[in-house]
N, C-alpha and C. Protein backbone atom coordinates (compact mmCIF):
# COMPACT_ATOMS: atom_id res chain seq x y z
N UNK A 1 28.50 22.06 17.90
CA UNK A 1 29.57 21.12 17.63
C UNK A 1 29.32 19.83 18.40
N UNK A 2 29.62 18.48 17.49
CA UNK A 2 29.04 17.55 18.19
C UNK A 2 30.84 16.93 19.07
N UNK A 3 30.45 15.77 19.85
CA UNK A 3 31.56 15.57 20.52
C UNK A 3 31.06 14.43 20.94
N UNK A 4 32.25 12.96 20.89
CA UNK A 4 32.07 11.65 21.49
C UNK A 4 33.18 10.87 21.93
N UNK A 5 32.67 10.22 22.81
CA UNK A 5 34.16 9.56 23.92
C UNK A 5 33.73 7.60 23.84
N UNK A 6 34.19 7.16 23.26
CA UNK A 6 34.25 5.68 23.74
C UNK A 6 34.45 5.28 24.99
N UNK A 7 35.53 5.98 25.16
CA UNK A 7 35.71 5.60 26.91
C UNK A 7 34.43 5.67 27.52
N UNK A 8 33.72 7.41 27.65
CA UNK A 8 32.96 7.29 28.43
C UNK A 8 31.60 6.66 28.02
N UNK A 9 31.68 6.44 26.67
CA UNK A 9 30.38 6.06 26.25
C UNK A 9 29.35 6.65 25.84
N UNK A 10 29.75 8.35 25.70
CA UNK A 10 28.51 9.24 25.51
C UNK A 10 28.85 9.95 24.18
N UNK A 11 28.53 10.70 23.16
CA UNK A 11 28.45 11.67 23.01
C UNK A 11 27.41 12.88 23.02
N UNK A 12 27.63 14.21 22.69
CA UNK A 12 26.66 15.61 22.94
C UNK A 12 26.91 16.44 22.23
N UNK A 13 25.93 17.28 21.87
CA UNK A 13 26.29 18.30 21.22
C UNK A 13 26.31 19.48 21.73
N UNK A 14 27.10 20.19 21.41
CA UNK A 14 27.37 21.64 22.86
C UNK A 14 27.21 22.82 21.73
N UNK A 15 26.23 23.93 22.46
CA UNK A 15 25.88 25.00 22.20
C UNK A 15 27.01 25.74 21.75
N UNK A 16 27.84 26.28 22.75
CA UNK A 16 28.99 27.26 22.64
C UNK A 16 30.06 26.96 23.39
N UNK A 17 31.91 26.96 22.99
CA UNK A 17 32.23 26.84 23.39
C UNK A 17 33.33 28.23 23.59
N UNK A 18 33.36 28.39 24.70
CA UNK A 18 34.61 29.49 24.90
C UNK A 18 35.39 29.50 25.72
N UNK A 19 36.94 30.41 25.49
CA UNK A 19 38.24 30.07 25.17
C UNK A 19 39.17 30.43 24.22
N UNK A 20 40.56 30.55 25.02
CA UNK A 20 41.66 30.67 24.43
C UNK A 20 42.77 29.18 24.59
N UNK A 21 43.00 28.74 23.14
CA UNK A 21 44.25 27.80 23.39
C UNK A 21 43.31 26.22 23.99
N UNK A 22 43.96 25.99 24.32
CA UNK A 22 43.26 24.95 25.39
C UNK A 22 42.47 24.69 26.63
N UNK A 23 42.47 25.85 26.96
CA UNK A 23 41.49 26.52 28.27
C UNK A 23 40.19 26.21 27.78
N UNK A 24 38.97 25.84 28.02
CA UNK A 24 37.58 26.36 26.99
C UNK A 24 36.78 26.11 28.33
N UNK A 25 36.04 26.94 28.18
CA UNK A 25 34.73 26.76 28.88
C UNK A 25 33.06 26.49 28.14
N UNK A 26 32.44 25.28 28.35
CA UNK A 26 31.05 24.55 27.90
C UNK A 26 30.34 25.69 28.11
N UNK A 27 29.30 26.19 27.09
CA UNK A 27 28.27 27.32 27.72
C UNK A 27 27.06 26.51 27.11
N UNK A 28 26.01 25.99 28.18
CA UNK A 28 24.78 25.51 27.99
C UNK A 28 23.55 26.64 27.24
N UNK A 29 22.94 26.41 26.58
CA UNK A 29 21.42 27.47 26.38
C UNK A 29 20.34 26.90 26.91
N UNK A 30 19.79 27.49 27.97
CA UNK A 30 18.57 27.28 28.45
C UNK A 30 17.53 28.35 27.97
N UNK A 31 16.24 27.96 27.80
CA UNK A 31 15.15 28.83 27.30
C UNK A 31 14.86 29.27 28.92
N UNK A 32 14.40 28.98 29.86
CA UNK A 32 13.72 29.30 31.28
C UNK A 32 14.98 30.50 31.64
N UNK A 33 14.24 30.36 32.85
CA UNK A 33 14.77 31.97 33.94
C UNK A 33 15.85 30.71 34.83
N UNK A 34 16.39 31.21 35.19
CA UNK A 34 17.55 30.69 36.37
C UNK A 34 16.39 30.50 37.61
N UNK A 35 17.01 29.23 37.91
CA UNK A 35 16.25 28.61 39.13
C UNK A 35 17.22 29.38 40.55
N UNK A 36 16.21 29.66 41.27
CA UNK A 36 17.13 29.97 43.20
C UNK A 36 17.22 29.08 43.40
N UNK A 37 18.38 27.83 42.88
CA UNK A 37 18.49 27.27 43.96
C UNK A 37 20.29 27.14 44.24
N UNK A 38 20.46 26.28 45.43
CA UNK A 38 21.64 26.03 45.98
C UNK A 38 22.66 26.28 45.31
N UNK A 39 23.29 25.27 43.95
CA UNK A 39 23.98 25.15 43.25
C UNK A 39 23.81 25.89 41.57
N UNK A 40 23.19 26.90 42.16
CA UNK A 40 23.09 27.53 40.74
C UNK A 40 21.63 27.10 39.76
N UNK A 41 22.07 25.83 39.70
CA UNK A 41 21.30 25.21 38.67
C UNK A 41 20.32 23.53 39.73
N UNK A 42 20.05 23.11 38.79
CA UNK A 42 19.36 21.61 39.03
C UNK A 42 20.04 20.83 38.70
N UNK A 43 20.19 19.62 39.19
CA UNK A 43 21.29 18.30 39.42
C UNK A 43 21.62 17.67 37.34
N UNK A 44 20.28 17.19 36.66
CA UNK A 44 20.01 17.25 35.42
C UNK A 44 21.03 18.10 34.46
N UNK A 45 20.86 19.54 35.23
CA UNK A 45 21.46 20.79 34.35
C UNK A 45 22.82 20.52 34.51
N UNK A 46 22.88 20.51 35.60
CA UNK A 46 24.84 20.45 36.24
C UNK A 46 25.69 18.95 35.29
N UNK A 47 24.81 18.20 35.48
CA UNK A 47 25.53 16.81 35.20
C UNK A 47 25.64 17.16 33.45
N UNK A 48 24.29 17.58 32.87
CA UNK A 48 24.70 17.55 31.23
C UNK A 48 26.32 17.87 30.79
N UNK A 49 26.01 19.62 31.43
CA UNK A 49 27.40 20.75 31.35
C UNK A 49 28.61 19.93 31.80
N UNK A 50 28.51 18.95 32.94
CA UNK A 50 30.00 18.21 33.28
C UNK A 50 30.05 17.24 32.26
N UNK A 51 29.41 16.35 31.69
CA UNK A 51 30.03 15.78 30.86
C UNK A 51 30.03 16.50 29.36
N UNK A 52 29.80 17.24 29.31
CA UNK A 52 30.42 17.90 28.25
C UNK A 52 31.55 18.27 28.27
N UNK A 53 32.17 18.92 29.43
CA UNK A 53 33.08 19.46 29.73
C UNK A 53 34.10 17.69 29.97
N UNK A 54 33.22 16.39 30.27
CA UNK A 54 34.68 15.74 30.14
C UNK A 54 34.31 15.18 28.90
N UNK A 55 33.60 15.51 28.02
CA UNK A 55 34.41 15.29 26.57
C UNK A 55 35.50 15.84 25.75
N UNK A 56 35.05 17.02 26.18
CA UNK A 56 35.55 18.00 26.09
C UNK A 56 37.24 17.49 26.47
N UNK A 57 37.54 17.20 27.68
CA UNK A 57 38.60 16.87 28.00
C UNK A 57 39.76 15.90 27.24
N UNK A 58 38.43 14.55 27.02
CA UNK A 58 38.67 13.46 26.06
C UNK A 58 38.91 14.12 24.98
N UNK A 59 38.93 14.88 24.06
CA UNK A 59 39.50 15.72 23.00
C UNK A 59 41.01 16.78 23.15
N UNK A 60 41.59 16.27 24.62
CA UNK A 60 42.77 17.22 24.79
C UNK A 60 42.25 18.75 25.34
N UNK A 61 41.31 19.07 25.65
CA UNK A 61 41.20 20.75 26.04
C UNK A 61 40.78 20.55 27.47
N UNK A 62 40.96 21.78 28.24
CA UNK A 62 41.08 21.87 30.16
C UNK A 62 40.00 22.24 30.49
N UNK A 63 39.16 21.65 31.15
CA UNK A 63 37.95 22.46 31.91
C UNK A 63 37.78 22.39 33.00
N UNK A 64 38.03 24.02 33.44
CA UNK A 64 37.69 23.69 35.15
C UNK A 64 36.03 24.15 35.86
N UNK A 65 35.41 25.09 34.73
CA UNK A 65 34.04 24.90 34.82
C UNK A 65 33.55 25.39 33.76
N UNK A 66 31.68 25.11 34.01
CA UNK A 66 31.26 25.69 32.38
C UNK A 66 30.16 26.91 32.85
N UNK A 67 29.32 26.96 31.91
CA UNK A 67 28.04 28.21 32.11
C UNK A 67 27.18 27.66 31.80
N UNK A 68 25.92 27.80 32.70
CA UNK A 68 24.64 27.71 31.78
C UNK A 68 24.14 29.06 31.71
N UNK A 69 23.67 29.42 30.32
CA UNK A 69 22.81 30.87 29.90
C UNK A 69 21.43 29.99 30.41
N UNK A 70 20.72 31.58 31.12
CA UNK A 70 19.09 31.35 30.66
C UNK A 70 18.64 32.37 30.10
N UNK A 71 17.65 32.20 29.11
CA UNK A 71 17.65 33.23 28.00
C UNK A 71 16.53 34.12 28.66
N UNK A 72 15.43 33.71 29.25
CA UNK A 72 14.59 34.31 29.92
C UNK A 72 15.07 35.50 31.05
N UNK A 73 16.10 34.82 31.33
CA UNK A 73 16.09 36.01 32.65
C UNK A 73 17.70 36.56 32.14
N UNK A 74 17.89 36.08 31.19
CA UNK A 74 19.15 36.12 30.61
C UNK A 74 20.67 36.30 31.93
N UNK A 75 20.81 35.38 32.66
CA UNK A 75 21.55 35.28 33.16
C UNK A 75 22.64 34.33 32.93
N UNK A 76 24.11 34.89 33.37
CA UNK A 76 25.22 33.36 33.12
C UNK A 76 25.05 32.64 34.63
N UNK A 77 25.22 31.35 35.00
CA UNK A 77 25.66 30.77 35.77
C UNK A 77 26.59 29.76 35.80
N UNK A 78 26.97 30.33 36.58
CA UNK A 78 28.91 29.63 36.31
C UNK A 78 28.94 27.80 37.40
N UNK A 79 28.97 26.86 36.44
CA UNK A 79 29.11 25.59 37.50
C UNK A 79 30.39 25.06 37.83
N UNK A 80 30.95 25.09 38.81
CA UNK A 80 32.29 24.46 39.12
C UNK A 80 32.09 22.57 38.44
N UNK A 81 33.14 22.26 37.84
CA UNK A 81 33.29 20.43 37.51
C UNK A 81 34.10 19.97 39.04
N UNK A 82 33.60 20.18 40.19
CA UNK A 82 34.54 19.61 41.40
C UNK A 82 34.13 18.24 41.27
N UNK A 83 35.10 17.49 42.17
CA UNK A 83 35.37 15.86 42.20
C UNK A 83 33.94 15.42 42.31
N UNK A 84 32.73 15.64 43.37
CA UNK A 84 31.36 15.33 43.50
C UNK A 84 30.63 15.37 42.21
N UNK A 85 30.70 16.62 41.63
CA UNK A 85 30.23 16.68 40.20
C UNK A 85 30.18 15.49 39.07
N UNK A 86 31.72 15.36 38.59
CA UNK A 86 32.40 14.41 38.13
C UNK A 86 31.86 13.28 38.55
N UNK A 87 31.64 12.83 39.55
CA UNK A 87 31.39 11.21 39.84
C UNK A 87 30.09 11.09 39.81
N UNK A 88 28.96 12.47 40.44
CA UNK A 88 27.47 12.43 40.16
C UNK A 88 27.45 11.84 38.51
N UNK A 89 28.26 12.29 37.62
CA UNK A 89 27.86 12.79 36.18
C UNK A 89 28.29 11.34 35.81
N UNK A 90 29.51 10.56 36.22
CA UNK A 90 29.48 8.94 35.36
C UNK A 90 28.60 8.09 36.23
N UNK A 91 28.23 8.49 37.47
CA UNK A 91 27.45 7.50 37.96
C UNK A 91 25.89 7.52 37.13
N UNK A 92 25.42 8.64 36.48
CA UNK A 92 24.31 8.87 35.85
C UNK A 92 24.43 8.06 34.55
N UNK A 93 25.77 8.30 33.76
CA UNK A 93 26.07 7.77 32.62
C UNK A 93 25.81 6.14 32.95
N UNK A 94 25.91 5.65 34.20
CA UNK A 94 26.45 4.19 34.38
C UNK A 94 24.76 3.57 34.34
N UNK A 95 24.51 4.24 35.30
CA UNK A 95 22.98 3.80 35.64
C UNK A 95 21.93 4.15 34.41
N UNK A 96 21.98 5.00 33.42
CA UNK A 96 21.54 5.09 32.26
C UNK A 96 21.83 3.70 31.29
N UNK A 97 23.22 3.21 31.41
CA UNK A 97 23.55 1.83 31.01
C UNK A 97 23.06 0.97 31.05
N UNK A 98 22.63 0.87 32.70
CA UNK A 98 22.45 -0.72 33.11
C UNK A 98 20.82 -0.58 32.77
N UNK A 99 20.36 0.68 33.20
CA UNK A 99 19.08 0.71 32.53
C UNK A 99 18.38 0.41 31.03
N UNK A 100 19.38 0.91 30.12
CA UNK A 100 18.94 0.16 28.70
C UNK A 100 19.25 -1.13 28.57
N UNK A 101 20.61 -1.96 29.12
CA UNK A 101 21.09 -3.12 29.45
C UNK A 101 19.54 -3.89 29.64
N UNK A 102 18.95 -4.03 31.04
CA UNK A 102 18.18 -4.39 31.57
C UNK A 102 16.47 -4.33 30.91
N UNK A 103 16.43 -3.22 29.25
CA UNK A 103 15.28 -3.36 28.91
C UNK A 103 14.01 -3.49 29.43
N UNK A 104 14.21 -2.59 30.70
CA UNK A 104 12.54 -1.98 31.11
C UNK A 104 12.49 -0.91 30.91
N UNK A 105 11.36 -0.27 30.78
CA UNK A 105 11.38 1.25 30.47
C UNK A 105 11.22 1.50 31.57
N UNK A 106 11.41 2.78 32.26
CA UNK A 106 10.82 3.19 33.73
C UNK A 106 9.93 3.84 33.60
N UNK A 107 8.68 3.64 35.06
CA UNK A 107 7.86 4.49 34.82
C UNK A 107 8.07 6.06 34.33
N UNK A 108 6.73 6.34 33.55
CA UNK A 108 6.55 7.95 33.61
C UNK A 108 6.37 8.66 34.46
N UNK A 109 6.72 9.82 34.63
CA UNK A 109 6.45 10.91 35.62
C UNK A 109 4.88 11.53 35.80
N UNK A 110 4.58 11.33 36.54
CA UNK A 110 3.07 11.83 37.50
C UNK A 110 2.97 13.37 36.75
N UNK A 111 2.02 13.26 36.34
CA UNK A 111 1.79 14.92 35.37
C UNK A 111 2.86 16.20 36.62
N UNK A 112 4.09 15.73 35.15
CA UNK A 112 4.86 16.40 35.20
C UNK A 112 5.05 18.22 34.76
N UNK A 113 4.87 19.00 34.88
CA UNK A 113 4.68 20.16 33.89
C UNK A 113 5.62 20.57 33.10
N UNK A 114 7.18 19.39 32.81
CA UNK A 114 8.43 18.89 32.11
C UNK A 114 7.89 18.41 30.94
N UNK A 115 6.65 17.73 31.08
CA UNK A 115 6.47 16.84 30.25
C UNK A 115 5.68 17.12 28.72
N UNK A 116 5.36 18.34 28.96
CA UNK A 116 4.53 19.22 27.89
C UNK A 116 5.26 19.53 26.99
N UNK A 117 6.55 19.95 27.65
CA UNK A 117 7.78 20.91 26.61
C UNK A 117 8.94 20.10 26.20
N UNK A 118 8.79 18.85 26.85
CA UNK A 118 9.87 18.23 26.49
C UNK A 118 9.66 17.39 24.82
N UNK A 119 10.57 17.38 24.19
CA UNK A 119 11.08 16.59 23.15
C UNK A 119 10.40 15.41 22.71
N UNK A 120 10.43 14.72 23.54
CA UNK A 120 10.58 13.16 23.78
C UNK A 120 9.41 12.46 24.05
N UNK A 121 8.08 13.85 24.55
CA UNK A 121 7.05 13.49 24.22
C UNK A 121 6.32 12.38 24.24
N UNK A 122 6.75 12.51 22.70
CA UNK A 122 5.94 11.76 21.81
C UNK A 122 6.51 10.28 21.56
N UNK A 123 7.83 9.60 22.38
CA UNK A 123 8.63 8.55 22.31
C UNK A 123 7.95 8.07 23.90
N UNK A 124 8.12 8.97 25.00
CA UNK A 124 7.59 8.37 26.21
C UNK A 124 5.98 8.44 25.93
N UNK A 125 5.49 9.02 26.03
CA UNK A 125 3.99 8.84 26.06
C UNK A 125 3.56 8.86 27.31
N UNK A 126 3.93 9.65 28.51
CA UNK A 126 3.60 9.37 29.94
C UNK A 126 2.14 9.42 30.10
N UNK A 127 1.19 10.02 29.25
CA UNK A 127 -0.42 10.10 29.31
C UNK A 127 -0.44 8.85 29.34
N UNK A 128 -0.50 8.15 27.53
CA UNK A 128 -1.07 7.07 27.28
C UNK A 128 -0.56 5.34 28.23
N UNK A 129 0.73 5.67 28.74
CA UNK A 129 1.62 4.66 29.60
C UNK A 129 0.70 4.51 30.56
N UNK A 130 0.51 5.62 31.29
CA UNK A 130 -0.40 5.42 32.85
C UNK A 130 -1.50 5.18 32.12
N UNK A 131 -2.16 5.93 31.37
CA UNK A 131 -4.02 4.88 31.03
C UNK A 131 -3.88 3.64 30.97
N UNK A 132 -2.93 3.13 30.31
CA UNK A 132 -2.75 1.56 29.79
C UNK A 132 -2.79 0.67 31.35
N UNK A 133 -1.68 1.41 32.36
CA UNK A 133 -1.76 0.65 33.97
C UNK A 133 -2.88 1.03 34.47
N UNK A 134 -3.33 2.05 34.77
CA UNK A 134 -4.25 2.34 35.90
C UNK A 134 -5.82 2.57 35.28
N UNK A 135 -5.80 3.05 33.82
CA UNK A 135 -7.12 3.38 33.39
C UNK A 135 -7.05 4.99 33.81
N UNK A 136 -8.46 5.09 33.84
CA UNK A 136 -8.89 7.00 34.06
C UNK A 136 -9.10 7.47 33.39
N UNK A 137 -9.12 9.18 32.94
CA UNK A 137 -9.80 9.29 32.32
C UNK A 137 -8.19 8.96 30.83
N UNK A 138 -9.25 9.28 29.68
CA UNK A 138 -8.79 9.16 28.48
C UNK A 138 -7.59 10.22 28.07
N UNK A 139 -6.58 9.78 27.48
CA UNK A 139 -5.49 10.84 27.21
C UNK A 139 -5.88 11.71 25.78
N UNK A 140 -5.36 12.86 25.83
CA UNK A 140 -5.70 13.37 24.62
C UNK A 140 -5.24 12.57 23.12
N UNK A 141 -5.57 12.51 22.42
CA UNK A 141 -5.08 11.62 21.08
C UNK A 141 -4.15 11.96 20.32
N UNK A 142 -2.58 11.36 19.99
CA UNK A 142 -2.04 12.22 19.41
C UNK A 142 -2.28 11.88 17.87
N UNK A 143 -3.13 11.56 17.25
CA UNK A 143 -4.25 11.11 16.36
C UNK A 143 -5.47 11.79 15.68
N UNK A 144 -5.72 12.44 14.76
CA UNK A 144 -6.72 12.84 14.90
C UNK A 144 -7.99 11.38 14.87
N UNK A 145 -8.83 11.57 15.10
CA UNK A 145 -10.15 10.75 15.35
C UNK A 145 -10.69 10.48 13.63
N UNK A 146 -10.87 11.74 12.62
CA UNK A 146 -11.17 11.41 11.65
C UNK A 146 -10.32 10.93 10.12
N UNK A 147 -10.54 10.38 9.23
CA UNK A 147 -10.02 9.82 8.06
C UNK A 147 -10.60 10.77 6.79
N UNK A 148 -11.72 11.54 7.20
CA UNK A 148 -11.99 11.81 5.99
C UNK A 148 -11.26 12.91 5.14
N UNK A 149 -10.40 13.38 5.45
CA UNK A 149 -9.55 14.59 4.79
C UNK A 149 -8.31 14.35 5.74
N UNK A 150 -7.68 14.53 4.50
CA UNK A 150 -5.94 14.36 5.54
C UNK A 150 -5.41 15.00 6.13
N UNK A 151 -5.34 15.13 7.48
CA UNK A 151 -5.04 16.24 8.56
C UNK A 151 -3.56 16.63 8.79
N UNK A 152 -3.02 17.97 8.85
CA UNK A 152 -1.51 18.44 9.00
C UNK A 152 -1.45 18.30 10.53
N UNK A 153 0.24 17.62 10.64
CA UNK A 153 0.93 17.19 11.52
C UNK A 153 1.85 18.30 12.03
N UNK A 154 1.74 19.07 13.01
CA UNK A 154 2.96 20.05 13.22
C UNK A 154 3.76 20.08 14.43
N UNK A 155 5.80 19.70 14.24
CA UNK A 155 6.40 19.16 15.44
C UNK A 155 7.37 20.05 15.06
N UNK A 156 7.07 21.20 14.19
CA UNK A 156 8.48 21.88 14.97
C UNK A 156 7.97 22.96 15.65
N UNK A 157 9.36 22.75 16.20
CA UNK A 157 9.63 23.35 17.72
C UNK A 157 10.04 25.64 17.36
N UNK A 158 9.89 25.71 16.01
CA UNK A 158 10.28 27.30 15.44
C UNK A 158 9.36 27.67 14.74
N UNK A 159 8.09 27.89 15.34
CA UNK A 159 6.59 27.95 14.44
C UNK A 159 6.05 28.89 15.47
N UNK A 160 5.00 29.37 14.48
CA UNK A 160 4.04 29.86 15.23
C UNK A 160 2.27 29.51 14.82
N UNK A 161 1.43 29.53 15.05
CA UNK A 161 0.12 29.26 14.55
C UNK A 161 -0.71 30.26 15.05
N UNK A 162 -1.41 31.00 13.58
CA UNK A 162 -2.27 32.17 13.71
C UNK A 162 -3.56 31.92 13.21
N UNK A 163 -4.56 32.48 13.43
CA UNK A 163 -5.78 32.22 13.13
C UNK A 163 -6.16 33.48 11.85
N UNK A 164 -6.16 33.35 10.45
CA UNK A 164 -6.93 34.30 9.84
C UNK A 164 -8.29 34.06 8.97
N UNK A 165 -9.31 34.76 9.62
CA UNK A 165 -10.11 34.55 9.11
C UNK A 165 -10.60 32.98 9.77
N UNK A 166 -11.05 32.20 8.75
CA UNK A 166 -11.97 31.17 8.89
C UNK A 166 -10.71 29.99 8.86
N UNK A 167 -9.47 29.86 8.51
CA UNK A 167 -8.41 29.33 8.49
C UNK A 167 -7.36 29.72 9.73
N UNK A 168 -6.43 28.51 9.74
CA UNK A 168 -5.45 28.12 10.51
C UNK A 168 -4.24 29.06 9.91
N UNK A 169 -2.87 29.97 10.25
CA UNK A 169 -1.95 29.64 9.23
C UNK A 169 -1.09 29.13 9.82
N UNK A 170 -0.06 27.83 9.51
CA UNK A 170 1.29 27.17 10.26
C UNK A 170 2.24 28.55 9.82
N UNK A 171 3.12 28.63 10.58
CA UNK A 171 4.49 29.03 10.04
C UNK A 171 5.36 28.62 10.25
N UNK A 172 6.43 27.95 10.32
CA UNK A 172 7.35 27.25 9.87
C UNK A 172 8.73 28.10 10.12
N UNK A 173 9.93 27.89 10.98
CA UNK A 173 11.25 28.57 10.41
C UNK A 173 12.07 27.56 9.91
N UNK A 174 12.49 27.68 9.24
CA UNK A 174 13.73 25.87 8.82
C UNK A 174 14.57 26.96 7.65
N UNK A 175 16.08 27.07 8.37
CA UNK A 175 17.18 27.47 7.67
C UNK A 175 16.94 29.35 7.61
N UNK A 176 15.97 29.53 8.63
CA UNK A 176 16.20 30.73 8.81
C UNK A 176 15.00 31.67 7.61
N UNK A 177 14.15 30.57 7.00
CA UNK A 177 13.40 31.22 6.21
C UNK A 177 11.47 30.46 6.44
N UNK A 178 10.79 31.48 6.50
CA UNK A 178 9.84 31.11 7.28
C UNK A 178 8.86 30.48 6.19
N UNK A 179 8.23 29.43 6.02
CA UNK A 179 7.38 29.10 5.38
C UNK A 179 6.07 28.70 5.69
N UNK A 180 5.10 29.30 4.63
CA UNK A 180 3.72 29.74 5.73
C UNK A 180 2.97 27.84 4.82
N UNK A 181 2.08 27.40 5.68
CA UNK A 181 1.20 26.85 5.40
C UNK A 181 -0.43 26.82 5.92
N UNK A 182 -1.10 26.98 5.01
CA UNK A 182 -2.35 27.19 5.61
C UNK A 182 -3.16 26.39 6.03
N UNK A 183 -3.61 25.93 7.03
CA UNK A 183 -4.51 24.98 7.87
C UNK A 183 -5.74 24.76 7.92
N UNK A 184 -6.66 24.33 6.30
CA UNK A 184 -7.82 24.59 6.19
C UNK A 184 -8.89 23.33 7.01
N UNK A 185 -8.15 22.39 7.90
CA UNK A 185 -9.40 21.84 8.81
C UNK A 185 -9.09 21.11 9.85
N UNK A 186 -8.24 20.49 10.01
CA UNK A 186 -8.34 19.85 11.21
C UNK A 186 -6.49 19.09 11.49
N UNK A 187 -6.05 19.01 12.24
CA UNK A 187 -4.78 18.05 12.66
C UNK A 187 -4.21 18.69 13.90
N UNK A 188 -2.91 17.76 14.17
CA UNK A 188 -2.09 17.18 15.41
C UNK A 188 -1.37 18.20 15.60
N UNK A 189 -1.34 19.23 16.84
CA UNK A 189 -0.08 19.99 17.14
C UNK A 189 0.98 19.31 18.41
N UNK A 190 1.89 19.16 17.62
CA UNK A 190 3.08 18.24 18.55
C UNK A 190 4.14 19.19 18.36
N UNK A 191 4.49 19.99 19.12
CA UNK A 191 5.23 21.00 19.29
C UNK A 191 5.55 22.54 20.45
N UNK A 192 6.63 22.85 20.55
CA UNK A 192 6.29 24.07 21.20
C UNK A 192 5.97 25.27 20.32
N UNK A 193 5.03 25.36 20.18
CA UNK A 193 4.62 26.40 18.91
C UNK A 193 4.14 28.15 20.18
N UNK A 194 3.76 28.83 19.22
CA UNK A 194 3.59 30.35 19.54
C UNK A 194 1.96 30.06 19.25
N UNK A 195 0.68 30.55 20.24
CA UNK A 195 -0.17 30.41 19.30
C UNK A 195 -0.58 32.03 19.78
N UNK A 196 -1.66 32.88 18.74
CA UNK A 196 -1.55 34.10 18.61
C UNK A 196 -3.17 34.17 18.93
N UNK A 197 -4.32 32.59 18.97
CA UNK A 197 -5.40 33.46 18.87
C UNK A 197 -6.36 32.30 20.18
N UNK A 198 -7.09 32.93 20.49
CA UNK A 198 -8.18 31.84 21.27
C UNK A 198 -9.24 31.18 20.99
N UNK A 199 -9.22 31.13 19.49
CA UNK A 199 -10.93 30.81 18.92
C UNK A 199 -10.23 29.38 18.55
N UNK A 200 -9.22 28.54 18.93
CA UNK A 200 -8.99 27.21 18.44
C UNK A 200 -10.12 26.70 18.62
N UNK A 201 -11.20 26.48 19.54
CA UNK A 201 -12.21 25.71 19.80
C UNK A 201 -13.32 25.42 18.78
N UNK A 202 -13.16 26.44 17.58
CA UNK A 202 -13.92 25.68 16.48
C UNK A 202 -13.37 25.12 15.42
N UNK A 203 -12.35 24.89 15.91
CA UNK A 203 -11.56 23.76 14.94
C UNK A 203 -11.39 22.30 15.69
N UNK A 204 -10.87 21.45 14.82
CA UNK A 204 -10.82 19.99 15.31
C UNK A 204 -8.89 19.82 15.96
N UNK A 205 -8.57 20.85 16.45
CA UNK A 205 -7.32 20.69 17.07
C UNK A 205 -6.90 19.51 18.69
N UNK A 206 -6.04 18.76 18.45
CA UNK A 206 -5.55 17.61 19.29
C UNK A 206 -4.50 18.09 20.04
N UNK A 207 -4.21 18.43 20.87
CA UNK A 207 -2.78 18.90 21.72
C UNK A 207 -2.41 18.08 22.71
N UNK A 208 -1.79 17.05 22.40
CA UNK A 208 -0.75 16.10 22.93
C UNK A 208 -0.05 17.27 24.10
């Protein structure tokens, strides 16, 4: 369910919400294991779940805290919205502001191991950003190199890629129904995919 506040300037879309009446509690989905640390979670994690929870609010319903699931270790963790929370979470919203306001991008993150699985990828470009400043070595291409046969592009994130035989196969989930495509030579994997075999190396595969 999606959700947006003028006031605050944001909207989000929230996993699950639960509740009776006007009571509700935000429940986040995380793929990872629950982090040991202090507050349950990481500063990132905490702040999403609070402003959800004050959109949430901005729509008339009470939140006094939310959950993040991790599916890996499948645990709930319960985050209090206390006053610190709350003000961490618009001061982020604010400074996210002045930052697009101001039209610099900020640097990328120093090989991040965030940066593989994240989304956004392919919009930041933290490889190709730092070659462009510092040089070094060459980033992988998210390109293939050749023209002569038209190479498949694969970015979703509900796939898997198997090797049969002398061929690639994509698989595909979209709407809950899996559709196979077969990968007879060469292209771009931009995705968190499943892969099932180790002989990629005689193919012309690019992994951004």
């Amino acid at each position: 369910m999606d959700f947006g506040s003028a006031r605050l300037g944001i909207i989000a879309r929230l996993d699950l919400v639960e509740g009776e009446g006007r009571h509700v509690t935000p429940v986040d989905y995380k793929r990872g294991k629950r982090p040991h640390v202090a507050r349950g979670a990481y500063e990132p994690e905490r702040v999403q779940l609070c402003l959800q929870a004050m959109l949430l609010e901005e729509h008339g319903y009470e939140c006094i805290e939310g959950i993040i699931y991790y599916a890996a270790s499948r645990e709930r963790v319960r985050i209090p919205f206390d006053r610190e929370l709350r003000d961490m979470s618009l001061a982020a919203v604010e400074g996210l502001r002045r930052l697009a306001e101001e039209g610099e991008i900020p640097p990328p993150l120093e090989d991040s191991p965030k940066c593989p699985r994240c989304s956004l990828v392919g919009i930041c470009l933290p490889a190709e950003i730092s070659f462009l400043h510092r040089g070094g070595e060459l980033p992988r291409p998210l390109f293939v190199a050749r023209d002569d046969d038209p190479p498949v592009y694969v970015q979703s994130h509900r796939g898997a890629v198997r090797k049969r035989g002398e061929t690639l196969v994509i698989e595909i989930v979209i709407l809950d129904q899996r559709l196979k495509t077969i990968f007879l030579h060469f292209g771009v994997i931009h995705a968190t995919l499943s892969f099932f075999t180790s002989h990629f190396f005689t193919h012309h595969l690019y992994l951004p």
